[in-house]
Each structure stands twice: as C-alpha cells, then as structure tokens.
C-alpha atoms as a PDB file:
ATOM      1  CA  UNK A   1     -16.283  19.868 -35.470  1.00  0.00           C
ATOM      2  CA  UNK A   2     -15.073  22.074 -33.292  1.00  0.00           C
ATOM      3  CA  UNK A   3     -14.166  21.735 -29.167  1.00  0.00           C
ATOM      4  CA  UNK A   4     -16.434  24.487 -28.665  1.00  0.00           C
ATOM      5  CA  UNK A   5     -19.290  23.614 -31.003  1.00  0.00           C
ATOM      6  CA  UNK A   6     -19.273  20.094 -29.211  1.00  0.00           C
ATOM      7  CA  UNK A   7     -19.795  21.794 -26.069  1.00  0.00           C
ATOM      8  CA  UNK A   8     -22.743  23.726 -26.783  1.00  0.00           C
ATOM      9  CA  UNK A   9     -23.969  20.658 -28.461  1.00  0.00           C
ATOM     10  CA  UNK A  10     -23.609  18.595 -25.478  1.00  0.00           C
ATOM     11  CA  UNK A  11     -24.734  21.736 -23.008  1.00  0.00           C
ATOM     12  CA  UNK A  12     -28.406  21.691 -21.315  1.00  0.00           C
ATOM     13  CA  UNK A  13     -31.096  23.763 -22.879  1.00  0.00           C
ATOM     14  CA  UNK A  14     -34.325  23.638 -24.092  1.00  0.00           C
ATOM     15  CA  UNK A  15     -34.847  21.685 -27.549  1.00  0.00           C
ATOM     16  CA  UNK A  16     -32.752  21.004 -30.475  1.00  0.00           C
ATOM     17  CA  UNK A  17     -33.246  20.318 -34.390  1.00  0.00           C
ATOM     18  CA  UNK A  18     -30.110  19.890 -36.833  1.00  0.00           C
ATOM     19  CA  UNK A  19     -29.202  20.811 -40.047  1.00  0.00           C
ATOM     20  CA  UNK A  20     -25.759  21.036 -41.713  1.00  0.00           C
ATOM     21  CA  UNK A  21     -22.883  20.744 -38.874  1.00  0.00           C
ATOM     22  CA  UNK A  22     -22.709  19.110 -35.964  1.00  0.00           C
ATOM     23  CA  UNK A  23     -25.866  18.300 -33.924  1.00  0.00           C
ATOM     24  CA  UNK A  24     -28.227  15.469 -33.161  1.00  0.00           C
ATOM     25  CA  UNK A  25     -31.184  14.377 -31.041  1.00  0.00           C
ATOM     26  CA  UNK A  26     -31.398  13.534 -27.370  1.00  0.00           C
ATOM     27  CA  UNK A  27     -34.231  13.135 -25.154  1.00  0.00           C
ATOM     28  CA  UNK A  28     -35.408  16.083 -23.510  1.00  0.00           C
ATOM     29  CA  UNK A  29     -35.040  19.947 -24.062  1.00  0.00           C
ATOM     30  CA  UNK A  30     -30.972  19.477 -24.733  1.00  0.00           C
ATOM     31  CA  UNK A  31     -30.581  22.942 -27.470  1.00  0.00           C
ATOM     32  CA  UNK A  32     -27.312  24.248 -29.117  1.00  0.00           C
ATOM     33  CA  UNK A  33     -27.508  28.227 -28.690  1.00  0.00           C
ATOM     34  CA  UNK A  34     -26.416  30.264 -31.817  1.00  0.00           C
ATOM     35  CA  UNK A  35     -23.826  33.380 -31.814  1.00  0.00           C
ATOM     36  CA  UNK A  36     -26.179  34.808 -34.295  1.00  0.00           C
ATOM     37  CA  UNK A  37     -29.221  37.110 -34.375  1.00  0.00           C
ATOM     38  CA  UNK A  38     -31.089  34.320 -32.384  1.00  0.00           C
ATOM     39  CA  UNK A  39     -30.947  30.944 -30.150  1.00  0.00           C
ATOM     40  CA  UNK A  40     -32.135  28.103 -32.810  1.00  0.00           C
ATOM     41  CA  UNK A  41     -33.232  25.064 -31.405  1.00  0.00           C
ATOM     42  CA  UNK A  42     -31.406  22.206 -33.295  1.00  0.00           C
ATOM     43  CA  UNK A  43     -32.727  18.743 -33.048  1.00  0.00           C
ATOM     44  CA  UNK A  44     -28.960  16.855 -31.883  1.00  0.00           C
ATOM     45  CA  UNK A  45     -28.549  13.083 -32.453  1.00  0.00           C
ATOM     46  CA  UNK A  46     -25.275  12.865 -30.861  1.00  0.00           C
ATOM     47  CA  UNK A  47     -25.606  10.158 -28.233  1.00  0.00           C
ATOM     48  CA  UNK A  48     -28.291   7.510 -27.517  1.00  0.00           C
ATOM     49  CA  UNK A  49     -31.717   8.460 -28.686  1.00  0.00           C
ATOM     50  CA  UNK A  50     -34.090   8.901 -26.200  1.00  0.00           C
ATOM     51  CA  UNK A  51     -37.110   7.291 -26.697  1.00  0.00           C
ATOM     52  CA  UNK A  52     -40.777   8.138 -25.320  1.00  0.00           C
ATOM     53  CA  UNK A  53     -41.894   4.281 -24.464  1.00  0.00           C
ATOM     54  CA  UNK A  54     -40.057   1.528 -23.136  1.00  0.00           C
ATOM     55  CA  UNK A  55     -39.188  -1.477 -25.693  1.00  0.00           C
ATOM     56  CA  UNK A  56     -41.001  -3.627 -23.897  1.00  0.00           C
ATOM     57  CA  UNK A  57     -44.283  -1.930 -24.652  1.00  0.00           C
ATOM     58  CA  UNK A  58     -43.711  -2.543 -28.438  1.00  0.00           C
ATOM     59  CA  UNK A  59     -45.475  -5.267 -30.442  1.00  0.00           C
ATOM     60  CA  UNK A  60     -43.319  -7.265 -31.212  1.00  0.00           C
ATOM     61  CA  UNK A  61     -45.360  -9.172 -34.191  1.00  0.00           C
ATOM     62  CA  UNK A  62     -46.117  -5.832 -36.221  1.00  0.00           C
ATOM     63  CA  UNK A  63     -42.561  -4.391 -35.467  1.00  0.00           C
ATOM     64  CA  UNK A  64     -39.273  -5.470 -36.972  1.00  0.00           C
ATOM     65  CA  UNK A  65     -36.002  -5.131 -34.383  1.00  0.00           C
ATOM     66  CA  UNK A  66     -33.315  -3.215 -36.673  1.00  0.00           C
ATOM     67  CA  UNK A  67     -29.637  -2.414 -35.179  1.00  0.00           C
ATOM     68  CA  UNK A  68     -29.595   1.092 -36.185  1.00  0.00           C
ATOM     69  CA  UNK A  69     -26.855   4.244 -35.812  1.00  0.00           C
ATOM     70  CA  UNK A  70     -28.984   5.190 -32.764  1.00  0.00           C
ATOM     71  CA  UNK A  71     -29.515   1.499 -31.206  1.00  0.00           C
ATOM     72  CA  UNK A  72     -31.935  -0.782 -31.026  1.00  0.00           C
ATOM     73  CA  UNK A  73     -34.963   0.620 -32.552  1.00  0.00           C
ATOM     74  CA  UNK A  74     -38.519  -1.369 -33.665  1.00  0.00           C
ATOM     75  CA  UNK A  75     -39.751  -0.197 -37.579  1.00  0.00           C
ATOM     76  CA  UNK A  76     -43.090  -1.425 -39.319  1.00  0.00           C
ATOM     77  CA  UNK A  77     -41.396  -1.796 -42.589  1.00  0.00           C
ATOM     78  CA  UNK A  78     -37.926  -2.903 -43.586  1.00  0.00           C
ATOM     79  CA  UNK A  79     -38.629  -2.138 -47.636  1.00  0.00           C
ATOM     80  CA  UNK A  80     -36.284  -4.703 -50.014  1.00  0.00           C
ATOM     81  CA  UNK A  81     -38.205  -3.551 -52.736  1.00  0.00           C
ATOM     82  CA  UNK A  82     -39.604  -0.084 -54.014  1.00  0.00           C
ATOM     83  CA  UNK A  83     -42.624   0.883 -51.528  1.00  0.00           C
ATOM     84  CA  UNK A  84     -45.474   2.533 -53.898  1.00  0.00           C
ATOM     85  CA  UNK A  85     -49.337   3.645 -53.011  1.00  0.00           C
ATOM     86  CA  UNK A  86     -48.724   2.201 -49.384  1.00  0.00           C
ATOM     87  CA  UNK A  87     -50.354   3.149 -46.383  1.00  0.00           C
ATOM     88  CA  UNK A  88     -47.950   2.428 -43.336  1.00  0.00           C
ATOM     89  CA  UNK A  89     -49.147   3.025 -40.220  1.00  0.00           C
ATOM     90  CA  UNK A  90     -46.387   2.510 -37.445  1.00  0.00           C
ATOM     91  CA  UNK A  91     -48.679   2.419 -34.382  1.00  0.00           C
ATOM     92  CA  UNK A  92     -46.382   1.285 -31.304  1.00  0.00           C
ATOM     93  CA  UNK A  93     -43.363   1.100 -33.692  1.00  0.00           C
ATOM     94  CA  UNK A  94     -40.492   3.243 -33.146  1.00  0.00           C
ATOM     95  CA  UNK A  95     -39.992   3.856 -36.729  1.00  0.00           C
ATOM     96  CA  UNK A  96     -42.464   3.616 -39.962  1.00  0.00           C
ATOM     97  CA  UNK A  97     -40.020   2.981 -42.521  1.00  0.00           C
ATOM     98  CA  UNK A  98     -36.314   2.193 -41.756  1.00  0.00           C
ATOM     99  CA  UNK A  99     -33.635   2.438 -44.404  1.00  0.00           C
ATOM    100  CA  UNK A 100     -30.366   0.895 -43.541  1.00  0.00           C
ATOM    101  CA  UNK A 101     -26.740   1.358 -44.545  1.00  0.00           C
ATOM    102  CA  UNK A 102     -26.925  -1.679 -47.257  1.00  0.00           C
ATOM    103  CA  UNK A 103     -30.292   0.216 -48.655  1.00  0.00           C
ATOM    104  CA  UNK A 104     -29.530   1.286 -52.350  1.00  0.00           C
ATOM    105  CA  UNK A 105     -31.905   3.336 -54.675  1.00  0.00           C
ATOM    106  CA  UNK A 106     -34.800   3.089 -52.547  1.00  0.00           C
ATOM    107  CA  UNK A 107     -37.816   4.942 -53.639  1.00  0.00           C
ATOM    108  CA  UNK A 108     -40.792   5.443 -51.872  1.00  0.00           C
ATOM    109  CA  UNK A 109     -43.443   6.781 -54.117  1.00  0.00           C
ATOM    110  CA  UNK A 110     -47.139   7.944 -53.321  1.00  0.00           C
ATOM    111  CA  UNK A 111     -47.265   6.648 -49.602  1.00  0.00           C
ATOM    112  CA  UNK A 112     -48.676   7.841 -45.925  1.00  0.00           C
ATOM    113  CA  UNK A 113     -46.469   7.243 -43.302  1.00  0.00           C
ATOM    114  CA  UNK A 114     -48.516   7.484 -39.698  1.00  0.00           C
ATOM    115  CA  UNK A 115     -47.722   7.293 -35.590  1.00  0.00           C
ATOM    116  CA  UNK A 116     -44.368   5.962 -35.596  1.00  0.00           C
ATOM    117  CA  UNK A 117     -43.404   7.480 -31.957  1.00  0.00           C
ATOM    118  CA  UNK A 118     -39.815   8.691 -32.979  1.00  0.00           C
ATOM    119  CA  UNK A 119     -38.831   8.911 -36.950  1.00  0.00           C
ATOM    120  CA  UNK A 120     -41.429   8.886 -39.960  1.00  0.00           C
ATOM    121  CA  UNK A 121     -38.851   7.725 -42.290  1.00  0.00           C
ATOM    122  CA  UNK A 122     -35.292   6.908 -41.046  1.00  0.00           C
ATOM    123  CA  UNK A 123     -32.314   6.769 -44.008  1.00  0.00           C
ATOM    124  CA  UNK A 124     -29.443   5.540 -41.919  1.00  0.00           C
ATOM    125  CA  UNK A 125     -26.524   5.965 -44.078  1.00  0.00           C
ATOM    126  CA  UNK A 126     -28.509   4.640 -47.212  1.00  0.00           C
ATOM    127  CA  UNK A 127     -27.622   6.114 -50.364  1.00  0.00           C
ATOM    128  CA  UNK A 128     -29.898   7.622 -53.331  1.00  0.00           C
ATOM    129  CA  UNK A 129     -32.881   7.829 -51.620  1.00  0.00           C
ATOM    130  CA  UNK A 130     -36.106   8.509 -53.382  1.00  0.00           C
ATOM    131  CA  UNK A 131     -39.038  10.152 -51.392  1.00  0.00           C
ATOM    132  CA  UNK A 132     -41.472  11.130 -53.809  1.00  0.00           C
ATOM    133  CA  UNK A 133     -45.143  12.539 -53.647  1.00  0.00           C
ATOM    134  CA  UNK A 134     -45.746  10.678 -50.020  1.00  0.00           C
ATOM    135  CA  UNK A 135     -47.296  12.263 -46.663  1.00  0.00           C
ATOM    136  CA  UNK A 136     -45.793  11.871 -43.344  1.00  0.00           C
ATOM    137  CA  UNK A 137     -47.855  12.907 -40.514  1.00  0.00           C
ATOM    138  CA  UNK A 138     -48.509  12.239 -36.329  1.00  0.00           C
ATOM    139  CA  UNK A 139     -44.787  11.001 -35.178  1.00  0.00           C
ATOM    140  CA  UNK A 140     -44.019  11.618 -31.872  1.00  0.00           C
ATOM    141  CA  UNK A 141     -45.440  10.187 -28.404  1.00  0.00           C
ATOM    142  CA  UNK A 142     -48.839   8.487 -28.305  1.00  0.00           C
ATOM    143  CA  UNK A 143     -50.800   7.707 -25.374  1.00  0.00           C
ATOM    144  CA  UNK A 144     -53.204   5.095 -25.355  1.00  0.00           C
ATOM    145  CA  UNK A 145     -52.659   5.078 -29.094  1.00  0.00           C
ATOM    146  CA  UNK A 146     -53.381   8.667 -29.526  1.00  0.00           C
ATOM    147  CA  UNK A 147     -50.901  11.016 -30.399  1.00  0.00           C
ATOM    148  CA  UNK A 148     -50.031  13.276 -27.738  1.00  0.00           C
ATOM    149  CA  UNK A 149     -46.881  15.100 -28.611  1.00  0.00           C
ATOM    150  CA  UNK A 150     -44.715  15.942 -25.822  1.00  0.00           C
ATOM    151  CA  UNK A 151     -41.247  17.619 -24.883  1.00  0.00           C
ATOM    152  CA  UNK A 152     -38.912  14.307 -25.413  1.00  0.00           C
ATOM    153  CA  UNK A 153     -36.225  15.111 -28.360  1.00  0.00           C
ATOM    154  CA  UNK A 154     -37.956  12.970 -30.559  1.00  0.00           C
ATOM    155  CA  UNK A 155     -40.417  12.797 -33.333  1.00  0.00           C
ATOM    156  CA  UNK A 156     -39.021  13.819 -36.476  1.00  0.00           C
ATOM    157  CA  UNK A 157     -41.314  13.497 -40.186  1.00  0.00           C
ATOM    158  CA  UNK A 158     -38.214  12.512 -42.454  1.00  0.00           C
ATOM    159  CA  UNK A 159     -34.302  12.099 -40.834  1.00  0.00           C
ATOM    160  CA  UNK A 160     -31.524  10.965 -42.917  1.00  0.00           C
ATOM    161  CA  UNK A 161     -28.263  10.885 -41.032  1.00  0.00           C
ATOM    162  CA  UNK A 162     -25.051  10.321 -43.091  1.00  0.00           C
ATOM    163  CA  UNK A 163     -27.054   8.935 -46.169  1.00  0.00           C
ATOM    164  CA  UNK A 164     -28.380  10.952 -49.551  1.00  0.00           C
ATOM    165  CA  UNK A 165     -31.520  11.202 -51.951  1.00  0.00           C
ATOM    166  CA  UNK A 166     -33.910  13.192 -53.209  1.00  0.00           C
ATOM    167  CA  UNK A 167     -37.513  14.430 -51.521  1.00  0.00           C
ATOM    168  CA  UNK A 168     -40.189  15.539 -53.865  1.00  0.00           C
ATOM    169  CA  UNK A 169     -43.685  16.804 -53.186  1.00  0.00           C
ATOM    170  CA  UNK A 170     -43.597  15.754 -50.043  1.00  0.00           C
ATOM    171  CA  UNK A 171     -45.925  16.682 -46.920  1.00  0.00           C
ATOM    172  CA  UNK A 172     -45.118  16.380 -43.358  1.00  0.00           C
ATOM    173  CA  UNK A 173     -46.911  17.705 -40.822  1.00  0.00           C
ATOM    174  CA  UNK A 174     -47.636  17.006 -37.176  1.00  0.00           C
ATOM    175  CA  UNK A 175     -44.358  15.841 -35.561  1.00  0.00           C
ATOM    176  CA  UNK A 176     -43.139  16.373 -32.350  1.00  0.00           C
ATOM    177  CA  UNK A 177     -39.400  18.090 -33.067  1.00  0.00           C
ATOM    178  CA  UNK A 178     -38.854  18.267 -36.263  1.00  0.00           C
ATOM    179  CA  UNK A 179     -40.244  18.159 -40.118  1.00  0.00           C
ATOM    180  CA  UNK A 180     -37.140  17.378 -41.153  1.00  0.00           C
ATOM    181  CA  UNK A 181     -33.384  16.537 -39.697  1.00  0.00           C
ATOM    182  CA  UNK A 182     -31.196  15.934 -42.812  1.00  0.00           C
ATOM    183  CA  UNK A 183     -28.043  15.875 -40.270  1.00  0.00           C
ATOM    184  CA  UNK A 184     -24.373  14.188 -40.391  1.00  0.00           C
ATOM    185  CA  UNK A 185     -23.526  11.100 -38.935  1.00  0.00           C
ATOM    186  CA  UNK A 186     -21.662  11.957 -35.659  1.00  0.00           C
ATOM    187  CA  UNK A 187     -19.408   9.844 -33.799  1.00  0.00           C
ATOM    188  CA  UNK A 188     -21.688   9.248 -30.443  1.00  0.00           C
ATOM    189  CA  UNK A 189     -18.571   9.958 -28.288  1.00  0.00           C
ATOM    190  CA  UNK A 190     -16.663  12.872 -29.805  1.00  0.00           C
ATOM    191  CA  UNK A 191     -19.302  14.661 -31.994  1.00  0.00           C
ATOM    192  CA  UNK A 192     -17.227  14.327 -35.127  1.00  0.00           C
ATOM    193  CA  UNK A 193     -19.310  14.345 -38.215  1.00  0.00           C
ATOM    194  CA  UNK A 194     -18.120  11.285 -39.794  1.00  0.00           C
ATOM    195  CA  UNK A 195     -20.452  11.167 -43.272  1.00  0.00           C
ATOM    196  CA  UNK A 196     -22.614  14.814 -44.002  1.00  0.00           C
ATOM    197  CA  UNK A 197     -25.789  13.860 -45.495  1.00  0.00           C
ATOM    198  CA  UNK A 198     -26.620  15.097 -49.225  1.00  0.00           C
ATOM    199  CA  UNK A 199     -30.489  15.456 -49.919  1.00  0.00           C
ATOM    200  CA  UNK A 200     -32.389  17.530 -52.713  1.00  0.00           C
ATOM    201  CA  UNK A 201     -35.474  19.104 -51.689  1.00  0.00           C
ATOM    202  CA  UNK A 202     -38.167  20.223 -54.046  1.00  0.00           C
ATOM    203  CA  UNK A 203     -41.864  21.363 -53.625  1.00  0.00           C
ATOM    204  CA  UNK A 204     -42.503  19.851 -50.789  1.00  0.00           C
ATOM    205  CA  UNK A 205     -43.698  21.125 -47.246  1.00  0.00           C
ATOM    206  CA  UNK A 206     -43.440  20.735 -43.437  1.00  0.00           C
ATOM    207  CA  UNK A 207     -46.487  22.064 -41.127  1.00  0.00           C
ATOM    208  CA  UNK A 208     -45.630  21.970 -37.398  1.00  0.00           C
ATOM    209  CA  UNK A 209     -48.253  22.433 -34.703  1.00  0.00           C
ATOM    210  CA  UNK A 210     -48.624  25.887 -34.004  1.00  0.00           C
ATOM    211  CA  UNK A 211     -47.397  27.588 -31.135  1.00  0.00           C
ATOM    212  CA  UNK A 212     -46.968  24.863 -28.267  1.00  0.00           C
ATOM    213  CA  UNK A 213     -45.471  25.437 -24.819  1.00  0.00           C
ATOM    214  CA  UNK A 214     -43.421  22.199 -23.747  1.00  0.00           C
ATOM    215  CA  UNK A 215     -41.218  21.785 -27.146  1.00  0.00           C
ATOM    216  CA  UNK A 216     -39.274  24.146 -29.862  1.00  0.00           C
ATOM    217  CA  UNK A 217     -40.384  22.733 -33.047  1.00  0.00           C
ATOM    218  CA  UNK A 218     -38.312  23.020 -36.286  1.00  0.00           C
ATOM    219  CA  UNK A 219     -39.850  22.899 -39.879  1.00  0.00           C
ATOM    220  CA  UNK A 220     -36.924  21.597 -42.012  1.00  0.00           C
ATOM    221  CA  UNK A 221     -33.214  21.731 -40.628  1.00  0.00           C
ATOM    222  CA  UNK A 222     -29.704  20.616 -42.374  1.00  0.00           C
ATOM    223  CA  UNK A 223     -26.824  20.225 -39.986  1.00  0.00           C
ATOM    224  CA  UNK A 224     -23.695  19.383 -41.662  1.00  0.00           C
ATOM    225  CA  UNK A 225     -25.149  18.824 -44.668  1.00  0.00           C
ATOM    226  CA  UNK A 226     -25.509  19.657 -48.032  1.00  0.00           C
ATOM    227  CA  UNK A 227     -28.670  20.690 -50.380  1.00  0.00           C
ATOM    228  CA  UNK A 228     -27.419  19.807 -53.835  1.00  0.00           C
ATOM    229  CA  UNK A 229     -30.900  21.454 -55.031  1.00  0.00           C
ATOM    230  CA  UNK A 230     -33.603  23.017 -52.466  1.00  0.00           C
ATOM    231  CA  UNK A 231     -36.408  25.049 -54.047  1.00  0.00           C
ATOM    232  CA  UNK A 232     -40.135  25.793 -54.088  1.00  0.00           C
ATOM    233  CA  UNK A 233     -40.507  24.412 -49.838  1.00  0.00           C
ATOM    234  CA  UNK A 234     -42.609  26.044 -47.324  1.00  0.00           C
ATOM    235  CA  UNK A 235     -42.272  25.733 -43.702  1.00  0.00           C
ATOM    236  CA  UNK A 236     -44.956  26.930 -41.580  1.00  0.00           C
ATOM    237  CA  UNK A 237     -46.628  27.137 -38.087  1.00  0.00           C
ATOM    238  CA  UNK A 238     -43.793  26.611 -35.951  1.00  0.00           C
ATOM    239  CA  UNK A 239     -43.439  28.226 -32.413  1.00  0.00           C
ATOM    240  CA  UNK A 240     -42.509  27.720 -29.247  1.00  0.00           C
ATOM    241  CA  UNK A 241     -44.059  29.743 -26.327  1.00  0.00           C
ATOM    242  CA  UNK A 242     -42.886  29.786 -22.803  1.00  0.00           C
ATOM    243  CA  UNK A 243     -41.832  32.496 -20.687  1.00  0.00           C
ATOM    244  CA  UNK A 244     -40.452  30.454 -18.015  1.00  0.00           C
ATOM    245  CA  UNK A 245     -37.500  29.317 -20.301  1.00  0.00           C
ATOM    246  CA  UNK A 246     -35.850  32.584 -20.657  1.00  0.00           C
ATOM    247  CA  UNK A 247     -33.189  30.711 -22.803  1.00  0.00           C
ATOM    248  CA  UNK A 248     -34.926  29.691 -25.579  1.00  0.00           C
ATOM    249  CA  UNK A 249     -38.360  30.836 -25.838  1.00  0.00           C
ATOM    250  CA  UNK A 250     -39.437  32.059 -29.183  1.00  0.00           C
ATOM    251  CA  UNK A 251     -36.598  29.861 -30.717  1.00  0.00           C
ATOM    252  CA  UNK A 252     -38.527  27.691 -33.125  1.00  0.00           C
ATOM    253  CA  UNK A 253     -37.317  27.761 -36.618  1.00  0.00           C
ATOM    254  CA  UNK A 254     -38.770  27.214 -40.174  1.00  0.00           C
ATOM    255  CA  UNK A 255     -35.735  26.934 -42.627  1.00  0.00           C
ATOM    256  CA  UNK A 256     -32.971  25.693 -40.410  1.00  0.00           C
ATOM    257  CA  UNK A 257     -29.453  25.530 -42.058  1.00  0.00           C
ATOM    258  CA  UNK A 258     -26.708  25.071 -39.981  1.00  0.00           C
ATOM    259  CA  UNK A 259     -23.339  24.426 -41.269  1.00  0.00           C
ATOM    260  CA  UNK A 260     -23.988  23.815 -44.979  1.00  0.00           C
ATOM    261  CA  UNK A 261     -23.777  24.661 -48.904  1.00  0.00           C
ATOM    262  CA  UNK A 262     -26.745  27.284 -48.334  1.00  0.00           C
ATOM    263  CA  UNK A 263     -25.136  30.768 -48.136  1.00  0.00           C
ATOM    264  CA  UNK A 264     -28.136  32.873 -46.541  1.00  0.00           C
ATOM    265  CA  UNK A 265     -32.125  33.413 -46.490  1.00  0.00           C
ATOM    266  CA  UNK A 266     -31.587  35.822 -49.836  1.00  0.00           C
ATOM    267  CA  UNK A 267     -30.659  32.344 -51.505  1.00  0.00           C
ATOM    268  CA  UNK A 268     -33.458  30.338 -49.665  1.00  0.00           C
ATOM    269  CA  UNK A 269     -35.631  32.984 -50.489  1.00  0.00           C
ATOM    270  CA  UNK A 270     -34.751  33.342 -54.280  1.00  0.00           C
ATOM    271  CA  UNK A 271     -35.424  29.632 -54.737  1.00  0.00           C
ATOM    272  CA  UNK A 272     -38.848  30.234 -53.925  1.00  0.00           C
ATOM    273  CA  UNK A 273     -38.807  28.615 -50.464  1.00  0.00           C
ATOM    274  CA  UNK A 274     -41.388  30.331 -48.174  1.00  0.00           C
ATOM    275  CA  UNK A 275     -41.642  30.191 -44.752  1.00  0.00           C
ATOM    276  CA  UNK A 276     -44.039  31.944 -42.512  1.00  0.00           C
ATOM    277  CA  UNK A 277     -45.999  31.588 -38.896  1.00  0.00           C
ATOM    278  CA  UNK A 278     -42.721  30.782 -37.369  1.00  0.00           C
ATOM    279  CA  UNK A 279     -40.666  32.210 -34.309  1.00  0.00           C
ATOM    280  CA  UNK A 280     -37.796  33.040 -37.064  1.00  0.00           C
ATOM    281  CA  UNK A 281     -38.543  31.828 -40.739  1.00  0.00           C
ATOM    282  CA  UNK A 282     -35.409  31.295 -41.755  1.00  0.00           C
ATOM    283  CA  UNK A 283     -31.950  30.749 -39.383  1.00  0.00           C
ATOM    284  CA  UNK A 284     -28.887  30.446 -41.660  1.00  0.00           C
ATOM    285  CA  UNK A 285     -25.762  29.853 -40.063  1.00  0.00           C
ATOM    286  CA  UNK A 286     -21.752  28.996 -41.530  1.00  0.00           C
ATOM    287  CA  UNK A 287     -19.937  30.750 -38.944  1.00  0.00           C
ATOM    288  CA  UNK A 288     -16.776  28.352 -38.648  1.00  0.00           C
ATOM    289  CA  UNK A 289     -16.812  28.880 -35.150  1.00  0.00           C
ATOM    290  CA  UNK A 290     -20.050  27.123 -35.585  1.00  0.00           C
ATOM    291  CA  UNK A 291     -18.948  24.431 -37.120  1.00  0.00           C
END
C-alpha cells in the first residue's frame, strides 16, 4: 500500500467502509477521502476495533471468547459443522457467527443472523466460504437490548478480511456501517495488505437505513479485494446527511470498490447490479495512487 494511501487511511474524518485496497474499521467517524469525483466513506479495519460496549457487559454463558485478527471479540456461534435453517440471534455478543483462520468449506445455508453489536458474520482468514440463501439484519449498537445504531465504526452485515467464498441470495439490511466489508487483511501497524480477500457475489442484496445524520453508511464495499464473479446485487437506501461535516456529507456509497478486479460502474452495471437511493450508487476506484 502506499505511504500516502496509509495516511489518508489513518487521517481523521467522518466514517469509513472498505473494499479492495487498503482500509479497515475503527471506532468513530475515521474516513479515507477519494481523489475522485467524490469523498467515499470506507469502513477501515486497520488497528484495534472499536467496540460500542465494554466486555464486561457481555454474557459470558451465551457468548464464546474467540482470539480474532481484531482482538478479543465474544461470538454466539463458533460453527464446526455446516450451520443450516438456523436462527442465531447474537444479543449482547459481539459477533453472530465467527469463522476462524482453521475454518474450511464452511457453508451456512438458509439462516437469520440478528443483533450481534459489531459483525453479522465474521470470515477471518477462512477459506471457501459458503453463505447461501441466509438474512442478516440489526448489527450495530443496542441499548437496553434494542438496536439503536449509532456513529461508532462498527456494525457491518457480512466482513471477510483476508479469507474467500461465495455469497448467494443473500439479504442484509439494517447495519450500522456497512452491508458488506469484503476487505484485505492489513498489518495493524503499517497498513500493508497482507492476504486480499476473494468473494463471489450473486443475487443477493444490502438495504441500509435511509438517510441518517450521525454515520456514512455503505451498501457493499471491496477494499483490496477481488470479485471472482459479482452479478445480479442491489444496494439501496444509503445516505448520510449532515451539513455540519462539510467533509463528508453526502458521502455514503452503494457499490463500493476500491482497489480491485472491478474496472468501473459500466461493468457493475452490465452485470445487472443495481443500486439506487444512495448518496453515489456506485464509487469505483483503481487509481494506483490509491492503492
């Protein structure tokens, strides 16, 4: 990655999402500004994540402690076999369903995922991934066991960082950040990307909240990544109103693609992926002094 990419990517801003370069999630409107038509907000995972609850709050006897790329983190389920026509719901868990390095051909198959308070789904370096036909909805901060989305950097439906698979007919809708974050792994210190994610997208969708004021939401983002296949996606209802951040208002994105194998919105838009309802619909971005 570049000295000067790293630098936006560790400058102060507004909110972030991440798609194919170099980027990650912190806690807190931290954004990566664009040299293109527009300021995307990238959801960056360089660094600790930040995390809307203290540990202690967690219950401990309906979460599992994993040792994940982004530190101690509490998941519902831990799967060791294939997870099909399961309801999860992560209440007070960071995570609803945690894939680790040593996970292998995992497939989740007709399942809700519900009120984890940071990732719906996390693939941490796990390899041939299967998310298929499964719903992913409400992750993000909860209050009094509500969720109450807020402005933290977290809250993302489905994030894979340095691992691969395969999504299909998949819905998410209501997170906090970000539908999706397929992003690289990225050394914590430097901001090298250290293993790009690979995932295949197909017919599935990501629904964000509307137009909000305190965060700048982003439907489905690649950062230093690849899309082996991405077709027939939608990714709607995505904006970010507030005048008093002159930086990044109006910045949230539907199709985010940052530093990846997608050439431009012609090619998103010839593989039938719609997008609509959003501050920019599609944000397409290989600038090598991006990346």
């Amino acid at each position: 990655m570049k000295t000067a990419t790293l630098a936006r990517l560790l400058s102060a801003g507004a909110i972030a999402v991440g798609l194919s370069a170099c980027s990650n999630g912190a806690a807190q409107p931290p954004q990566l500004p664009q040299s293109g038509p527009h300021k995307s907000s990238v959801f960056r995972d360089v660094g600790t994540s930040g995390s809307s609850r203290s540990v202690s709050t967690v219950a401990i006897g309906h979460c599992t402690q994993v040792a994940t790329s982004k530190g101690i983190l509490y998941a519902k389920l831990v799967p060791t076999a294939a997870v099909d026509h399961a309801n999860i719901d992560a209440s007070h868990c960071d995570i609803g369903i945690y894939l680790g390095p040593s996970s292998h051909g995992q497939r989740i198959d007709h399942t809700s995922v519900t009120d984890a308070d940071q990732y719906g789904i996390f693939a941490d370096q796990a390899q041939n991934v299967t998310i298929d036909h499964t719903t992913v909805a409400r992750i993000g901060n909860h209050t009094n066991g509500a969720f109450a989305p807020n402005g933290v950097q977290t809250g993302v439906g489905l994030y894979f960082r340095g691992a691969t698979g395969t999504v299909d007919h998949t819905d998410i809708s209501l997170y906090q950040k970000n539908g999706t974050a397929f992003n690289c792994l990225f050394d914590d210190v430097t901001g090298a990307c250290l293993k790009p994610s690979s995932v295949s997208m197909m017919h599935s969708t990501a629904v964000g909240l509307g137009q909000v004021g305190f965060i700048a939401q982003n439907g489905i983002q690649y950062l230093d990544s690849t899309a082996p296949q991405f077709e027939h996606n939608s990714a709607t209802n995505n904006s970010y109103y507030n005048p008093a951040d002159t930086l990044y208002n109006g910045s949230a994105t539907g199709f985010l693609f940052l530093c990846t194998n997608v050439a431009s919105e012609s090619q998103l838009r010839a593989q039938h992926n719609a997008a609509e309802n959003n501050d920019f619909n599609y944000y397409v971005d290989n600038n090598p002094a991006d990346c």
